[in-house]
Protein backbone atom coordinates (compact mmCIF):
# COMPACT_ATOMS: atom_id res chain seq x y z
CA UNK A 1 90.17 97.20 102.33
CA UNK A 2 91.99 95.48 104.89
CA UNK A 3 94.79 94.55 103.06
CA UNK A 4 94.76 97.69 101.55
CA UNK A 5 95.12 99.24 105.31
CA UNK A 6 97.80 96.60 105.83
CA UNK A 7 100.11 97.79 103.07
CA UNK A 8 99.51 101.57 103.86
CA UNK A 9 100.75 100.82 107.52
CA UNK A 10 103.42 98.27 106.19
CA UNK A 11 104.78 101.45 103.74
CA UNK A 12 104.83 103.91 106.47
CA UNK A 13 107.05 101.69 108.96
CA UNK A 14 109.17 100.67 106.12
CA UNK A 15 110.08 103.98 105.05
CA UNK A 16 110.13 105.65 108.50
CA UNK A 17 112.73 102.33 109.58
CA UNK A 18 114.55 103.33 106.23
CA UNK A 19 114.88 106.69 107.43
CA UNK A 20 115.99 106.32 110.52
CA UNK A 21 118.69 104.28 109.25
CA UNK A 22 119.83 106.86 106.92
CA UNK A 23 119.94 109.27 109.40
CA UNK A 24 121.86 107.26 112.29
CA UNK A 25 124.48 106.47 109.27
CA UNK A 26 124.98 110.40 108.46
CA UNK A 27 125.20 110.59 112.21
CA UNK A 28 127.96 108.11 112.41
CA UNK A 29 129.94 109.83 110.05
CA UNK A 30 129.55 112.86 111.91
CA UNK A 31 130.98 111.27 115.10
CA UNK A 32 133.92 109.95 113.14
CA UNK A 33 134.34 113.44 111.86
CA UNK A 34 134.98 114.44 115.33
CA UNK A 35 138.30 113.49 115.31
CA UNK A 36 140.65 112.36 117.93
CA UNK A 37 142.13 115.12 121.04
CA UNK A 38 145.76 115.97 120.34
CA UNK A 39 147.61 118.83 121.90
CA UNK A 40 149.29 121.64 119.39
CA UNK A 41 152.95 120.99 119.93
CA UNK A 42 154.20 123.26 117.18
CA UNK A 43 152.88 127.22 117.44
CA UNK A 44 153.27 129.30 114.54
CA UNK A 45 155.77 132.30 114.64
CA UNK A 46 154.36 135.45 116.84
CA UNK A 47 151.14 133.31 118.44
CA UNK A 48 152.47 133.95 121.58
CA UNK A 49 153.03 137.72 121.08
CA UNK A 50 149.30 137.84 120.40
CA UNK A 51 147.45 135.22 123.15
CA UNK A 52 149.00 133.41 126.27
CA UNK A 53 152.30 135.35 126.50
CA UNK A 54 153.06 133.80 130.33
CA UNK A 55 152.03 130.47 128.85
CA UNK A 56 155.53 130.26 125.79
CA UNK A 57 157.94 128.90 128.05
CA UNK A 58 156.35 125.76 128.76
CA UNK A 59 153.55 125.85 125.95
CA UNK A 60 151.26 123.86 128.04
CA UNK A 61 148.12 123.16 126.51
CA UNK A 62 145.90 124.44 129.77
CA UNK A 63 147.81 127.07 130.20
CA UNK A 64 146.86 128.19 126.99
CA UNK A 65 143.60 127.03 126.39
CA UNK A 66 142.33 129.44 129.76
CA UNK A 67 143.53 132.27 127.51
CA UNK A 68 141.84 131.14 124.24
CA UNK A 69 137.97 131.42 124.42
CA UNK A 70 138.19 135.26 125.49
CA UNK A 71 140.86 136.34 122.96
CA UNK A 72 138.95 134.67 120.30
CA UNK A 73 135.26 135.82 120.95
CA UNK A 74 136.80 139.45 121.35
CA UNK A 75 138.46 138.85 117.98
CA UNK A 76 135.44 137.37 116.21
CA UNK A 77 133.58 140.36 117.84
CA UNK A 78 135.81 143.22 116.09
CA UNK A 79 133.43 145.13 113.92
CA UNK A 80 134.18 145.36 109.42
CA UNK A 81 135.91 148.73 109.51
CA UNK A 82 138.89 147.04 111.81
CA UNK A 83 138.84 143.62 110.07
CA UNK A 84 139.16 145.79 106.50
CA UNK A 85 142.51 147.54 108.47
CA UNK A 86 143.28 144.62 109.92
CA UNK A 87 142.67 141.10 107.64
CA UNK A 88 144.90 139.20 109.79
CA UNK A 89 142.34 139.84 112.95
CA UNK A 90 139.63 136.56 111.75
CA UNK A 91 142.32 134.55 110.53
CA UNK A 92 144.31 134.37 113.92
CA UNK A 93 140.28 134.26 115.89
CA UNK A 94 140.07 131.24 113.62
CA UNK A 95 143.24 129.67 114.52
CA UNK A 96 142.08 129.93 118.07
CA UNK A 97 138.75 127.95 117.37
CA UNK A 98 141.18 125.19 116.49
CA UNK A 99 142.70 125.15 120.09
CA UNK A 100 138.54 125.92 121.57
CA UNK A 101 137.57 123.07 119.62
CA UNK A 102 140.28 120.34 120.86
CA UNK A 103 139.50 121.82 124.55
CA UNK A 104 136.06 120.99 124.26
CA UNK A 105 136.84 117.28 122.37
CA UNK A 106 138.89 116.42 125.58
CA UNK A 107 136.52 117.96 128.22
CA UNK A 108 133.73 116.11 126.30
CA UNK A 109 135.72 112.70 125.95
CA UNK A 110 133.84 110.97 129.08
CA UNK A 111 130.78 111.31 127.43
CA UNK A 112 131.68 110.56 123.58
CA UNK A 113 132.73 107.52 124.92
CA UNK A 114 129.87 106.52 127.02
CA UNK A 115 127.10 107.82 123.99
CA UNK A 116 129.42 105.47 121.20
CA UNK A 117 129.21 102.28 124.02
CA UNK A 118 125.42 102.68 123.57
CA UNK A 119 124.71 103.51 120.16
CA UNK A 120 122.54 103.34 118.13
CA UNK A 121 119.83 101.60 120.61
CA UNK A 122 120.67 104.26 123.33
CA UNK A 123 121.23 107.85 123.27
CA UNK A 124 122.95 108.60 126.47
CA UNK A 125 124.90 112.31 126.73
CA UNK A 126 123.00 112.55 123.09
CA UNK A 127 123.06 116.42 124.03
CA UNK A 128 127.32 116.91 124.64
CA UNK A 129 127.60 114.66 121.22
CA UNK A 130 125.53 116.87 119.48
CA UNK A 131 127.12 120.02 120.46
CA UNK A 132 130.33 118.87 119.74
CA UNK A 133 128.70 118.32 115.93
CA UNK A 134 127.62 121.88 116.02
CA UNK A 135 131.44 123.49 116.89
CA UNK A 136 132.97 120.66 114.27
CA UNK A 137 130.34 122.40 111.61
CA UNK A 138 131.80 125.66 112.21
CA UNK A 139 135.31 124.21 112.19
CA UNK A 140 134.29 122.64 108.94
CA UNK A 141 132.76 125.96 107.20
CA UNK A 142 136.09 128.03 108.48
CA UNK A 143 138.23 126.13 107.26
CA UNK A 144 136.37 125.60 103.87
CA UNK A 145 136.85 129.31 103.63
CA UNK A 146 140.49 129.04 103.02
CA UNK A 147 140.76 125.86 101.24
CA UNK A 148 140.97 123.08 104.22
CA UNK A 149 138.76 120.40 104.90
CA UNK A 150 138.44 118.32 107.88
CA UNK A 151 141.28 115.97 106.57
CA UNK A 152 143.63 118.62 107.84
CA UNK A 153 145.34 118.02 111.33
CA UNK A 154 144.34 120.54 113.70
CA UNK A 155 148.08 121.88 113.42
CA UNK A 156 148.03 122.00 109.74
CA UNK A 157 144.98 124.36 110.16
CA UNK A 158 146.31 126.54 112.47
CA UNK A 159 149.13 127.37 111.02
CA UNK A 160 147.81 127.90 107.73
CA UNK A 161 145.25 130.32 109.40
CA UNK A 162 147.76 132.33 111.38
CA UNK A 163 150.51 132.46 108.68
CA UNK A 164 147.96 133.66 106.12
CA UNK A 165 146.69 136.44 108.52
CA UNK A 166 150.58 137.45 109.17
CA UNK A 167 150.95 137.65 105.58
CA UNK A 168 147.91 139.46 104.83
CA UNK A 169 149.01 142.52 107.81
CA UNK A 170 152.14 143.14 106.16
CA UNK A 171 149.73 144.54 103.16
CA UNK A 172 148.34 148.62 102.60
CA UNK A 173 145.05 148.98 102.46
CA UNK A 174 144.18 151.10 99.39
CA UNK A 175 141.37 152.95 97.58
CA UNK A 176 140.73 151.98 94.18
CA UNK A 177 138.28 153.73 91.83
CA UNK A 178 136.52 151.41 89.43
CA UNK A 179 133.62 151.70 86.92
CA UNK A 180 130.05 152.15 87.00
CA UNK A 181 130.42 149.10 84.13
CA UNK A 182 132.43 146.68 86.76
CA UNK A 183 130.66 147.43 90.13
CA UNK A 184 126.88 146.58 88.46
CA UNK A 185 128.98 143.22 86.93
CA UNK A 186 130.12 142.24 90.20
CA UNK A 187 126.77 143.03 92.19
CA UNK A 188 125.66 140.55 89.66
CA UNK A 189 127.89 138.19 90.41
CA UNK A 190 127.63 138.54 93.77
CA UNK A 191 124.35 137.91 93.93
CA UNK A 192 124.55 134.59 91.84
CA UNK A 193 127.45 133.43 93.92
CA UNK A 194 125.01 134.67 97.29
CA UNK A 195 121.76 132.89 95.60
CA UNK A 196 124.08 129.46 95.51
CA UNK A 197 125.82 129.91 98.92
CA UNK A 198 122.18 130.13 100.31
CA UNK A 199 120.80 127.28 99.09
CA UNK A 200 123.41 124.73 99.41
CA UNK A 201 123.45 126.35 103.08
CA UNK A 202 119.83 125.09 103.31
CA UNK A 203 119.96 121.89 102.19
CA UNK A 204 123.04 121.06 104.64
CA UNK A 205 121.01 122.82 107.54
CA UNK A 206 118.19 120.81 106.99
CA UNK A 207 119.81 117.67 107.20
CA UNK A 208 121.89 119.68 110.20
CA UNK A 209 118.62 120.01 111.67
CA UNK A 210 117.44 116.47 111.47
CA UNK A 211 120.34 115.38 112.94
CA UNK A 212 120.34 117.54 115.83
CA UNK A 213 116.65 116.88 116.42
CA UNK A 214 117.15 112.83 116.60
CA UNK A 215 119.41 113.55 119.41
CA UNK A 216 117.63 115.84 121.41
């Protein structure tokens, strides 16, 4: 019975120790997805008609980035009737998150550094590191949405956001009538495609979760 207990206990550490090495290796990789703080040095054509007009002559980075967080929650805030008139609206908001992002990567640097000097035995500024993870998610899941990964320089990103939303303005917006036949096909479709989305979403927000939990 003893040795029986011994085992039992022996398991549970084992796989526990197991676990937590799995998870402090998906939270390395995490970290290194981070990336490293670099200023924007080339702006795409008409970004400064739309955010930071007093800041184009110089183009400094703070200049700009005091101008960024309100432009872009008031963009991501625009309701589906204006995006529908305007596409081009959550493509520029989203080139904006690029510039949010690196702000908060350099205000944050202090403590990245001190949390990887200490890691994995300590978890010091565990909470900063962890929301940086969170905004690098949504980074992630944006640019996902038009074909970009994380590889992509913050630049590259940008630009590829705002020149996609300039081409889309320069479209009509028009009503098209289409059959009973097609719009129960596509409600099909969309459903499949909604039933997928939702549980790959779940899986990666569990292991989000876990993540986010261990550094608490």
């Amino acid at each position: 019975m003893k040795k029986l207990s011994f085992y039992i206990i022996y398991f549970f550490f084992n796989t526990a120790g197991f676990a937590n090495e799995k998870l402090i290796k998906s939270i390395d990789l995490k970290i290194q997805e981070l990336g490293e703080y670099s200023e924007i040095k080339n702006y795409p054509t008409g970004f400064f008609e739309v955010v930071a007009k007093h800041c184009e002559e110089n183009k400094d980075f703070k200049c700009i980035t005091a101008d960024v967080a309100g432009k872009m929650s008031a963009m991501f805030n625009r309701g589906e009737t204006y995006n529908q008139s305007n596409p081009e609206n959550q493509l520029y908001a989203m080139a904006l998150f690029e510039i949010f992002y690196l702000s908060n990567l350099n205000n944050n640097k202090y403590y990245l550094t001190k949390f990887k000097s200490g890691w994995p035995k300590e978890k010091k500024f565990s909470k900063q590191v962890s929301n940086l993870i969170k905004l690098n998610e949504s980074r992630r899941k944006m640019r996902e949405t038009v074909g970009l990964s994380l590889s992509n320089s913050p630049e590259e990103a940008m630009n590829a956001y705002w020149n996609l939303g300039t081409f889309l303005s320069k479209g009509t917006l028009q009503k098209q009538n289409v059959s009973k036949e097609y719009q129960e096909k596509k409600n099909i479709l969309d459903s499949y495609n909604n039933s997928i989305s939702k549980l790959k979403s779940t899986i990666q927000n569990q292991e989000l979760e876990e993540i986010y939990d261990y550094l608490k």
